[in-house]
C-alpha atoms as a PDB file:
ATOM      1  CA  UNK A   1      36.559  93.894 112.223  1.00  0.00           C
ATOM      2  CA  UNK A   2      34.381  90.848 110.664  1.00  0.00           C
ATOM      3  CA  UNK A   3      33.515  91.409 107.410  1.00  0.00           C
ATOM      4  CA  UNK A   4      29.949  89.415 106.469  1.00  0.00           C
ATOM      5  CA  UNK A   5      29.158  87.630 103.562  1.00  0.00           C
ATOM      6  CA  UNK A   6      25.307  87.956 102.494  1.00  0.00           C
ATOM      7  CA  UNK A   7      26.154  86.647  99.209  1.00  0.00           C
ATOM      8  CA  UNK A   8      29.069  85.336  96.890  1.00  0.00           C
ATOM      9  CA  UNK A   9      29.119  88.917  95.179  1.00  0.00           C
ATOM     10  CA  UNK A  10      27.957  90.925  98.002  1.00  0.00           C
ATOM     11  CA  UNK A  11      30.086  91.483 101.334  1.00  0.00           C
ATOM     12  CA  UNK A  12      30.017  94.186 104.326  1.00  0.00           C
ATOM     13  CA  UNK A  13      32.884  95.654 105.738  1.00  0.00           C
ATOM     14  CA  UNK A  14      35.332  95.817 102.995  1.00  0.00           C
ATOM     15  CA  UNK A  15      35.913  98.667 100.299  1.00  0.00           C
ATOM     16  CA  UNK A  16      32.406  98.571  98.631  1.00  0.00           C
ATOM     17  CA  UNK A  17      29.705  99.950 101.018  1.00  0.00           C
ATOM     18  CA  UNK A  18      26.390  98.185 101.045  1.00  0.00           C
ATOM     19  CA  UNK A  19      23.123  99.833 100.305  1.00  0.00           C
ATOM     20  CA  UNK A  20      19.609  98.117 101.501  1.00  0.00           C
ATOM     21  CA  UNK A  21      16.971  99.787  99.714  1.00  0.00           C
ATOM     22  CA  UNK A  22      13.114  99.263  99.300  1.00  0.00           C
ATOM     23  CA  UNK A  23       9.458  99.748 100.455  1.00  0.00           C
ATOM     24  CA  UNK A  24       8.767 100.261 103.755  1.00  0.00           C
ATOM     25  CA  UNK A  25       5.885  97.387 103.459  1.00  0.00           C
ATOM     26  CA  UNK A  26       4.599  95.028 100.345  1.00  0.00           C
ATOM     27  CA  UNK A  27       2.101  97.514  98.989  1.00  0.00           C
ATOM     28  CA  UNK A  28       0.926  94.838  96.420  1.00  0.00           C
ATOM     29  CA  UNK A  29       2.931  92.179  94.192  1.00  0.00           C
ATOM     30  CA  UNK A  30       3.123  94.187  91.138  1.00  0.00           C
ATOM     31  CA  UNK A  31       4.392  97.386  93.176  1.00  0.00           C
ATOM     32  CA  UNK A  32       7.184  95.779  94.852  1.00  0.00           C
ATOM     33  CA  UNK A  33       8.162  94.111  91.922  1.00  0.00           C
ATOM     34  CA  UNK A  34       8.483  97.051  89.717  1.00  0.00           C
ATOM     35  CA  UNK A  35      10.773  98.617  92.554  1.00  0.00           C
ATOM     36  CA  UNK A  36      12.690  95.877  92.633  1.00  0.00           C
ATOM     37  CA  UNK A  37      14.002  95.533  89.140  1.00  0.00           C
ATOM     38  CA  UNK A  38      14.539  99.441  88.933  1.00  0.00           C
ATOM     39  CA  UNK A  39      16.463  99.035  91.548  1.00  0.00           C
ATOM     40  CA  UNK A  40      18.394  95.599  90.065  1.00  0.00           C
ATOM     41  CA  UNK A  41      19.056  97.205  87.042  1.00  0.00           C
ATOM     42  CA  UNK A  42      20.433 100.706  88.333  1.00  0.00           C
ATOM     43  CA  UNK A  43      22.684  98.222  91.008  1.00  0.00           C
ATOM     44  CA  UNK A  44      23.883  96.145  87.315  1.00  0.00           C
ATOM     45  CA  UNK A  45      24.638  99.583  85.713  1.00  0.00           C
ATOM     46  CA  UNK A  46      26.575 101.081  88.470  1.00  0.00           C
ATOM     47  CA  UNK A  47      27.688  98.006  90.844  1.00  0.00           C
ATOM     48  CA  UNK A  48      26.405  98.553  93.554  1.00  0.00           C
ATOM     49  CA  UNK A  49      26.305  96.056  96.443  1.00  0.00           C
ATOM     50  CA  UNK A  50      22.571  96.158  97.025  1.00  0.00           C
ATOM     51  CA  UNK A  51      20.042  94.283  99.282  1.00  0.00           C
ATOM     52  CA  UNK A  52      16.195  94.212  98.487  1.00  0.00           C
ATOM     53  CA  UNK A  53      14.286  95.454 101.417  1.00  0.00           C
ATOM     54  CA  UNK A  54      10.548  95.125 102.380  1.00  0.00           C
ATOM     55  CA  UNK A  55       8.366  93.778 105.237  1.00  0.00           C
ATOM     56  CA  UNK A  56       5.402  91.478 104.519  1.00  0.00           C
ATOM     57  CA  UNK A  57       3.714  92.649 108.385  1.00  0.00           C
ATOM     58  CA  UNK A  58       4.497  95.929 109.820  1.00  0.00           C
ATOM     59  CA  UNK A  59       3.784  94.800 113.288  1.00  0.00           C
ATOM     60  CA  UNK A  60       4.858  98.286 115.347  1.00  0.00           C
ATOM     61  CA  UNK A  61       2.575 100.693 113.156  1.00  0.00           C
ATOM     62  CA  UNK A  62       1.430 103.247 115.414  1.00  0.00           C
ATOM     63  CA  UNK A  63      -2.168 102.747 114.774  1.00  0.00           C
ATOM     64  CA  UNK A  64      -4.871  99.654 114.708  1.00  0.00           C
ATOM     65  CA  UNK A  65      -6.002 100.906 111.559  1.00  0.00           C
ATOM     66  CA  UNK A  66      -2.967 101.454 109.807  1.00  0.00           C
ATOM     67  CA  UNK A  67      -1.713  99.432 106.437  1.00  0.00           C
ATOM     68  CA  UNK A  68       0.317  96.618 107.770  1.00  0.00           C
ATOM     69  CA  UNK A  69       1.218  94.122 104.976  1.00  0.00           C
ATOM     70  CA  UNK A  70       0.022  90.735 103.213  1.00  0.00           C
ATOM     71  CA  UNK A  71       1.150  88.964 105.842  1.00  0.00           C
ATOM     72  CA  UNK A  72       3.811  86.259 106.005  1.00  0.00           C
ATOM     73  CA  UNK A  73       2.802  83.362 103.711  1.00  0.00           C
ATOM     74  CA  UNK A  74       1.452  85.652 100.694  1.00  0.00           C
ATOM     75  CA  UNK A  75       4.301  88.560 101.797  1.00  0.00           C
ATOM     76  CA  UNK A  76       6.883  85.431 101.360  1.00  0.00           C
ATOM     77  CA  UNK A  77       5.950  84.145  98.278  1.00  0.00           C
ATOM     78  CA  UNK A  78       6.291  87.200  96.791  1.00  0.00           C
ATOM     79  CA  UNK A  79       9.129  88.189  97.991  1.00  0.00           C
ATOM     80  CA  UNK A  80      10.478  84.879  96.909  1.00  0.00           C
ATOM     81  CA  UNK A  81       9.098  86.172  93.307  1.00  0.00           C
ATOM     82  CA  UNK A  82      11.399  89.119  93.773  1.00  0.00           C
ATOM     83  CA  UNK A  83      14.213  87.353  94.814  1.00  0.00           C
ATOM     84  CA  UNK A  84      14.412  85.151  91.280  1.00  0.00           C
ATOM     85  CA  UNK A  85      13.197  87.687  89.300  1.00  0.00           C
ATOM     86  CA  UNK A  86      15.722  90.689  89.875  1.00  0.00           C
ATOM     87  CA  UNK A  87      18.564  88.566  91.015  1.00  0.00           C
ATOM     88  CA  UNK A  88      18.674  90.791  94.250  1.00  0.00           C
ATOM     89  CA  UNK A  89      19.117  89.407  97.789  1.00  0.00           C
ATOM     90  CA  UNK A  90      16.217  90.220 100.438  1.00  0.00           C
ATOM     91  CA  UNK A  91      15.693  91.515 103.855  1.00  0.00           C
ATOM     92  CA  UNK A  92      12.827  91.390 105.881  1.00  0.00           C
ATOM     93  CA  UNK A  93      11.673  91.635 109.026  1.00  0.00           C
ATOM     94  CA  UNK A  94      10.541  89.203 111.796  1.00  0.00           C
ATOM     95  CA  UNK A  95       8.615  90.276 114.913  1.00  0.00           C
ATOM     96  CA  UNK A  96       8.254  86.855 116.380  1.00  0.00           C
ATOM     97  CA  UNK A  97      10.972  83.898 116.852  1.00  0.00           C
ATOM     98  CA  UNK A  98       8.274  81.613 115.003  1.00  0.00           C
ATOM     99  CA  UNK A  99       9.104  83.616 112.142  1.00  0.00           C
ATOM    100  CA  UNK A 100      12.357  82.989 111.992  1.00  0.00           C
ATOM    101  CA  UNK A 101      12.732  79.710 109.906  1.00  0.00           C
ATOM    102  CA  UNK A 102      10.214  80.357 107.779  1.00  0.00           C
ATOM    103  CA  UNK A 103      11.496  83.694 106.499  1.00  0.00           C
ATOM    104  CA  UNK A 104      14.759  82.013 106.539  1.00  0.00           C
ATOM    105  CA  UNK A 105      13.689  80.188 103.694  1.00  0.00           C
ATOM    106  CA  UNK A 106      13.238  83.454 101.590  1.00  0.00           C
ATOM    107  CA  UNK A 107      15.271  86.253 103.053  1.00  0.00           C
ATOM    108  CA  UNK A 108      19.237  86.425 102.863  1.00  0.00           C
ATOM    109  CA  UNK A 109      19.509  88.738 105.873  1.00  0.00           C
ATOM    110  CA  UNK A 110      16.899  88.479 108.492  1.00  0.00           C
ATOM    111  CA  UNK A 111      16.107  92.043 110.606  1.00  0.00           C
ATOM    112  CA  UNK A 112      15.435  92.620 114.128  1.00  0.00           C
ATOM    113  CA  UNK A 113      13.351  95.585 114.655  1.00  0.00           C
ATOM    114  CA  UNK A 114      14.332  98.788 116.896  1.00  0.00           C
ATOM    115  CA  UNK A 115      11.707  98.260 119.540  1.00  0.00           C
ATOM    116  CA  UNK A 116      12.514  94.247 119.484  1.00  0.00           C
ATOM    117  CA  UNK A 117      16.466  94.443 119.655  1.00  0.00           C
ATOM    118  CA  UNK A 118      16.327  93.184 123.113  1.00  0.00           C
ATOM    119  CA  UNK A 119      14.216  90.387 122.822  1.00  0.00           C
ATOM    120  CA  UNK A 120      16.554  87.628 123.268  1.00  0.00           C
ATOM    121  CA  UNK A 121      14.518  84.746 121.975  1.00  0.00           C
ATOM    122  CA  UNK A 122      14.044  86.749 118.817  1.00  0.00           C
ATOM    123  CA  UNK A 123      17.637  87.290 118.205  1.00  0.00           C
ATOM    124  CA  UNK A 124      18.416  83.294 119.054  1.00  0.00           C
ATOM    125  CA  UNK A 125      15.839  82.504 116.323  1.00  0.00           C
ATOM    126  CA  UNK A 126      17.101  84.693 114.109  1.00  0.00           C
ATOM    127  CA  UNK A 127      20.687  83.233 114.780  1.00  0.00           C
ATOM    128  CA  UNK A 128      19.773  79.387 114.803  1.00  0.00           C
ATOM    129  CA  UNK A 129      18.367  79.848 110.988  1.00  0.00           C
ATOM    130  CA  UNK A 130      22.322  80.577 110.076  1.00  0.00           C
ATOM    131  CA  UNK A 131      21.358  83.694 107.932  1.00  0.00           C
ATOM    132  CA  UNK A 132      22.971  87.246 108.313  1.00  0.00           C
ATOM    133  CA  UNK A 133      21.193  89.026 111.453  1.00  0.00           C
ATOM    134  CA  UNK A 134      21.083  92.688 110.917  1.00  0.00           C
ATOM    135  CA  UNK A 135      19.641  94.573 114.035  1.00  0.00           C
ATOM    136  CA  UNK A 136      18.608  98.029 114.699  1.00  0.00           C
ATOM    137  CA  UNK A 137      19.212  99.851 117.690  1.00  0.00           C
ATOM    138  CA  UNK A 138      16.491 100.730 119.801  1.00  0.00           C
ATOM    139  CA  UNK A 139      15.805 104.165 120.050  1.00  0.00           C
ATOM    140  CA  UNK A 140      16.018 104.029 124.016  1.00  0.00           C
ATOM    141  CA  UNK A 141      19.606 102.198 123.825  1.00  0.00           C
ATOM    142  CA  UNK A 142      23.004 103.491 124.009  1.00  0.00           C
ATOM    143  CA  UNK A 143      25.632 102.775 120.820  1.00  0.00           C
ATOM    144  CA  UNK A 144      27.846 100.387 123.350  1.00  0.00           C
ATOM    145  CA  UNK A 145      24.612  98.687 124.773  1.00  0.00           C
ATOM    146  CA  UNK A 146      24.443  96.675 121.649  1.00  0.00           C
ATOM    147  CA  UNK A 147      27.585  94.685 123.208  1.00  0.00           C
ATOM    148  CA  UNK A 148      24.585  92.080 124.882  1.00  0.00           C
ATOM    149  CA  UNK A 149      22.790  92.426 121.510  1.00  0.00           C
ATOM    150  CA  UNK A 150      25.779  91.048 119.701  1.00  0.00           C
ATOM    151  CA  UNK A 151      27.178  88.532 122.735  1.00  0.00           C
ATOM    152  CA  UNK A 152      23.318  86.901 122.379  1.00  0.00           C
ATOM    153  CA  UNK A 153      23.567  86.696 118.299  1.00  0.00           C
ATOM    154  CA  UNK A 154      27.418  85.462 118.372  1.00  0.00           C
ATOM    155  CA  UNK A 155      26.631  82.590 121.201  1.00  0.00           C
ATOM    156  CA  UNK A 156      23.375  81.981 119.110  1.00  0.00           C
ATOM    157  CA  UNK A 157      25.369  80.899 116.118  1.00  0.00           C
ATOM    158  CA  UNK A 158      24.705  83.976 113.867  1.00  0.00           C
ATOM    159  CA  UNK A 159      26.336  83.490 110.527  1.00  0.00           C
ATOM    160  CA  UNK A 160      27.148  87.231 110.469  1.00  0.00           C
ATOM    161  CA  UNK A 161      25.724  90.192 112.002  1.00  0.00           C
ATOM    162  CA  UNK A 162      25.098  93.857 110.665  1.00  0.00           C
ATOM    163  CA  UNK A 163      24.501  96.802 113.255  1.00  0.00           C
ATOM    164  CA  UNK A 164      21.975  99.513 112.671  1.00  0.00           C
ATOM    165  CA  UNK A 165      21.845 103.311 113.282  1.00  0.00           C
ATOM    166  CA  UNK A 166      19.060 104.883 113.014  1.00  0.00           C
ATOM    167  CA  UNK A 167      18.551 107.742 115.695  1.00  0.00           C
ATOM    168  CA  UNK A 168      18.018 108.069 119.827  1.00  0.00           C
ATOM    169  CA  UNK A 169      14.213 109.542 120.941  1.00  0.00           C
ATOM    170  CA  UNK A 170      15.433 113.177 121.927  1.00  0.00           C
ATOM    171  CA  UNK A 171      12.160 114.403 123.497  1.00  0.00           C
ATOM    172  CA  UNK A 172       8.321 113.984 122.273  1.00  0.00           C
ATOM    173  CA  UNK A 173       8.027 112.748 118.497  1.00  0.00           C
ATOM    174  CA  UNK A 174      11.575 113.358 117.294  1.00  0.00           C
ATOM    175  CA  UNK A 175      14.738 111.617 117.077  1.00  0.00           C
ATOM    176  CA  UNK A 176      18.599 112.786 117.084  1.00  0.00           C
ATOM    177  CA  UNK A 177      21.574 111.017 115.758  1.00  0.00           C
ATOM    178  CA  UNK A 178      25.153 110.702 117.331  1.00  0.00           C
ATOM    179  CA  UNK A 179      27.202 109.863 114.674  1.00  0.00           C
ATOM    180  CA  UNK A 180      29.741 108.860 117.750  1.00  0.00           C
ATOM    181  CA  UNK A 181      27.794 105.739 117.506  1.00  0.00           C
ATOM    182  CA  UNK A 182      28.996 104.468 114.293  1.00  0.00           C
ATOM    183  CA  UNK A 183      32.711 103.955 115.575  1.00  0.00           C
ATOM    184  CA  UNK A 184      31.454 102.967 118.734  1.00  0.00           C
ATOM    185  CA  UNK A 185      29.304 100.197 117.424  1.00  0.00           C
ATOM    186  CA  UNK A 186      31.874  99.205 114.651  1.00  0.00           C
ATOM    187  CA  UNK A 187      34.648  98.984 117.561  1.00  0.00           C
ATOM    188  CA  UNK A 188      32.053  95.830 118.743  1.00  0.00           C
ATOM    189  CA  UNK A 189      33.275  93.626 115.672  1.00  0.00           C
ATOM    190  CA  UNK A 190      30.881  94.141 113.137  1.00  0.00           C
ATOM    191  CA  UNK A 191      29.568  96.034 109.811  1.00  0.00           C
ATOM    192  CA  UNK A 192      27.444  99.266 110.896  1.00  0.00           C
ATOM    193  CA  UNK A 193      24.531 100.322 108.534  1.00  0.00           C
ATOM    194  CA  UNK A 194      23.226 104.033 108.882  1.00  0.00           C
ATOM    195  CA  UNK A 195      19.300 103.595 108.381  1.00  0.00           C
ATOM    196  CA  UNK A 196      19.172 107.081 106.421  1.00  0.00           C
ATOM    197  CA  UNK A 197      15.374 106.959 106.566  1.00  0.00           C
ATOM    198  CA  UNK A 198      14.738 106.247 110.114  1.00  0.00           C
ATOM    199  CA  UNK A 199      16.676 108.755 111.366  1.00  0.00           C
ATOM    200  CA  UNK A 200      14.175 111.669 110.364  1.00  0.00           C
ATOM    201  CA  UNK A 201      11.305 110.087 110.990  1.00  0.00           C
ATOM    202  CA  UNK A 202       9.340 111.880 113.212  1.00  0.00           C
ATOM    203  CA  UNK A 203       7.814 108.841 115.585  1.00  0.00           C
ATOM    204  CA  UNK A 204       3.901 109.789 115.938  1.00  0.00           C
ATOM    205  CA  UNK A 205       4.439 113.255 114.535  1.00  0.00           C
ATOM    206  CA  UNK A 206       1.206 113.077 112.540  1.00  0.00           C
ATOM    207  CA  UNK A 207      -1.121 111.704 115.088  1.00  0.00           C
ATOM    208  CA  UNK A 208      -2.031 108.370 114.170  1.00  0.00           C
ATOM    209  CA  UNK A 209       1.175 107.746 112.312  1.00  0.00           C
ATOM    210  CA  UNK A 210       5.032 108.763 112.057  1.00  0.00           C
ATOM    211  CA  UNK A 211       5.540 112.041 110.066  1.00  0.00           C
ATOM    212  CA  UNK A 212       9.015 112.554 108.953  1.00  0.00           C
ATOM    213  CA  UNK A 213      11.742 115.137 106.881  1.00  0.00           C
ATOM    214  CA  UNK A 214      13.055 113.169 104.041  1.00  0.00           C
ATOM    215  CA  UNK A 215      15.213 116.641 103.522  1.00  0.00           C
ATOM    216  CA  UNK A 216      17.371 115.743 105.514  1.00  0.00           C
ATOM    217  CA  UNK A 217      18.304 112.284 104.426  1.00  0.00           C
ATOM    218  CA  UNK A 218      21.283 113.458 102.420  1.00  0.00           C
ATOM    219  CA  UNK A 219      22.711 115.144 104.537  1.00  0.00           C
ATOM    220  CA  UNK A 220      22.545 112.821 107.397  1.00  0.00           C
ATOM    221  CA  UNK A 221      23.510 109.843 105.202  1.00  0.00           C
ATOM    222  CA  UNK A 222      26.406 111.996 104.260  1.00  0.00           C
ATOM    223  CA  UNK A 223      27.396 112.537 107.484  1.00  0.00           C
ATOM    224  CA  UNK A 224      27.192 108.390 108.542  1.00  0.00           C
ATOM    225  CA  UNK A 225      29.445 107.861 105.778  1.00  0.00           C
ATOM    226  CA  UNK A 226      32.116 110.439 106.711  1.00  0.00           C
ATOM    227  CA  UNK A 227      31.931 108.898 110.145  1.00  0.00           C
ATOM    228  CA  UNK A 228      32.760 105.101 108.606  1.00  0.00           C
ATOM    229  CA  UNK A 229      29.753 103.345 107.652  1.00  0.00           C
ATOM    230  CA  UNK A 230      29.737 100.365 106.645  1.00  0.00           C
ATOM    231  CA  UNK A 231      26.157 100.771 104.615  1.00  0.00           C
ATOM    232  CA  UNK A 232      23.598 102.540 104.119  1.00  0.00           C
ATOM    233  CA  UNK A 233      19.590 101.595 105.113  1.00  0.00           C
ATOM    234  CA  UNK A 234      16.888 103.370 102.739  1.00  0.00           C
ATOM    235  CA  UNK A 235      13.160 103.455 102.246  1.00  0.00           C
ATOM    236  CA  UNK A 236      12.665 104.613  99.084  1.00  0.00           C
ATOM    237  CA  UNK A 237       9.011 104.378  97.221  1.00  0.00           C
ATOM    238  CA  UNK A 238       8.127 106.083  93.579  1.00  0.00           C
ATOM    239  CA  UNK A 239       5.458 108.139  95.185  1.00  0.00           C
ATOM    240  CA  UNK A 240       6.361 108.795  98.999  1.00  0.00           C
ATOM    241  CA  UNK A 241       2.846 110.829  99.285  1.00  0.00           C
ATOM    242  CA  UNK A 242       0.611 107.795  98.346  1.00  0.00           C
ATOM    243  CA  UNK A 243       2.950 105.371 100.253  1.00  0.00           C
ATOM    244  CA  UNK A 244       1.093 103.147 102.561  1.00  0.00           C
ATOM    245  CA  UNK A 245       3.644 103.122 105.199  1.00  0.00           C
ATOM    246  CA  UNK A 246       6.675 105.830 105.897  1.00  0.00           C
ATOM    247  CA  UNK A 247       6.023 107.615 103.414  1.00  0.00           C
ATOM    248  CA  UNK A 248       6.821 111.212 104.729  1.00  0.00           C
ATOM    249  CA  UNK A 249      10.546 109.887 105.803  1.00  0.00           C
ATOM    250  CA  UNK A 250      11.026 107.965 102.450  1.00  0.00           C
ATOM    251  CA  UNK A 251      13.342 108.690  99.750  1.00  0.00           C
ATOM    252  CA  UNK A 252      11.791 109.475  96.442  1.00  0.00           C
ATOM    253  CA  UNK A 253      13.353 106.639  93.997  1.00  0.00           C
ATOM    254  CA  UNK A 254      14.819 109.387  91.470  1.00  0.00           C
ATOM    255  CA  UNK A 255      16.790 111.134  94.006  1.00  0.00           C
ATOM    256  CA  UNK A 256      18.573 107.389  95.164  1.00  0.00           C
ATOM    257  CA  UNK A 257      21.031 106.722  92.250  1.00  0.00           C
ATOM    258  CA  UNK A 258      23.034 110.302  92.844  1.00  0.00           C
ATOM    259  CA  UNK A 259      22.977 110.423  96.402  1.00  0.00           C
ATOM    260  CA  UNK A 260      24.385 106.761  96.348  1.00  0.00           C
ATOM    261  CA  UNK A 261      26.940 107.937  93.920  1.00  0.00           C
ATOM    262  CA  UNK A 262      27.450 110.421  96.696  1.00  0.00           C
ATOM    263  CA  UNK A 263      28.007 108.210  99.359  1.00  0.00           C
ATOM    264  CA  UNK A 264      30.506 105.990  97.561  1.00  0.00           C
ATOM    265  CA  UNK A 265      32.889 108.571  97.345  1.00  0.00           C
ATOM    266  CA  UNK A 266      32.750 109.475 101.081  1.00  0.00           C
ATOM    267  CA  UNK A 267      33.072 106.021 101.278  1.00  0.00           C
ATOM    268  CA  UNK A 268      36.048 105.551 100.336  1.00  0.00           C
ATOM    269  CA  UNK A 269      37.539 108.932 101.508  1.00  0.00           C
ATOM    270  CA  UNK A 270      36.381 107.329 104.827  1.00  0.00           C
ATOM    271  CA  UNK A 271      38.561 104.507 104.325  1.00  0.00           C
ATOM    272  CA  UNK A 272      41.700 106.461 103.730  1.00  0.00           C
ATOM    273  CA  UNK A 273      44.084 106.988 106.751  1.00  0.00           C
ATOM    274  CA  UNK A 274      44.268 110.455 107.927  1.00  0.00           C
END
């Protein structure tokens, strides 16, 4: 399997798992900030392979009137701040391929949302800016599906590409995961992240938003690293109930630092031949 370089001190695919961790959306400069260098100095303390995540537009929000972001030119600049302040690479999202280069300029690892992982000019932007591509399977695709997701990124020119699990639409409003998926996808060549968050979210539980059971992110993340994970994908916010996007399927920052402890020792119990 590849391994993918995101960084000179930070690689997918080898004995260290990664963890991408942040807001769900920029809440405001100073809020995103404050996350990040909690969560630079806990990765310092413990080395920890760790990505900064956070979107500057939430453009798949279930409702008009829900909090999307600053938008890309302020939501870049500050994440740009973030980026030389904490030392910490960044992920964010892009919803259209005239994103691409822009955020290119910003984020080490550009994402591909769920409901966009088919979009094939997307994924050729994304690939063309040479940056890591990490995708997330749509809810409505099979694990071995994302073969044409990956063909698309590799003939694009990706640099590297990361693979996301984060739950198939079972029904109205809920989501299951097959953790079948994770060797499946990782038997396509790449790094597979587990998107711990995601994957209890209930989609449009609450109406005009997702709802969500953060009580069972342990044990599903648990579970994604038993079945070989490469990484780990988490929302996590200081105060989940006044979040401003996700919040119900977010991980409350204290709880992060032992259940990633956690999931570095599966890790490399994972790793160990049977």
């Amino acid at each position: 399997m590849n391994t993918v370089t995101i960084t000179k001190s930070v690689t997918v695919g080898g004995d260290e798992p990664l963890f991408i961790a942040g807001p769900c959306v920029i809440e405001s400069e100073q809020h995103v900030r404050a996350l990040a260098l909690q969560l630079a100095s806990w990765a310092r303390q413990h080395r920890w392979q760790l990505v900064f995540k956070a979107s500057y537009d939430k453009a798949n929000r279930t409702s008009l009137s829900s909090y999307r972001g600053p938008g890309l030119h302020e939501g870049l600049r500050i994440l740009k701040a973030v980026r030389e302040e904490s030392g910490l690479p960044i992920l964010t999202d892009i919803h259209e391929p005239a994103h691409a280069e822009l955020a290119a300029t910003v984020a080490d690892v550009l994402q591909i949302p769920a409901f966009l992982c088919r979009q094939t000019d997307l994924l050729l932007a994304a690939a063309e800016t040479g940056k890591v591509v990490n995708v997330k399977k749509g809810q409505f695709l099979g694990p071995r599906d994302m073969a044409h997701v990956v063909e698309k990124l590799e003939k694009g020119g990706a640099s590297g590409i990361l693979l996301t699990e984060r739950g198939a639409t079972f029904g109205y409003n809920n989501l299951v995961v097959d953790m079948r998926g994770i060797p499946t996808m990782r038997s396509l060549g790449w790094p597979v992240i587990f998107d711990a968050t995601h994957s209890v979210q209930l989609p449009g539980g609450a109406g005009g938003s997702s709802s969500g059971q953060r009580e069972f992110i342990p044990v599903l993340a648990q579970a994604a690293a038993s079945a070989g994970a490469d990484g780990f994908f988490f929302e996590v916010h200081d105060n989940p109930a006044a979040a401003l996007s996700d919040g119900p399927n977010a991980l409350p920052l204290n709880s992060f630092p032992p259940l990633v402890g956690r999931l570095r020792e599966l890790h490399r119990l994972a790793r160990k031949p049977l």
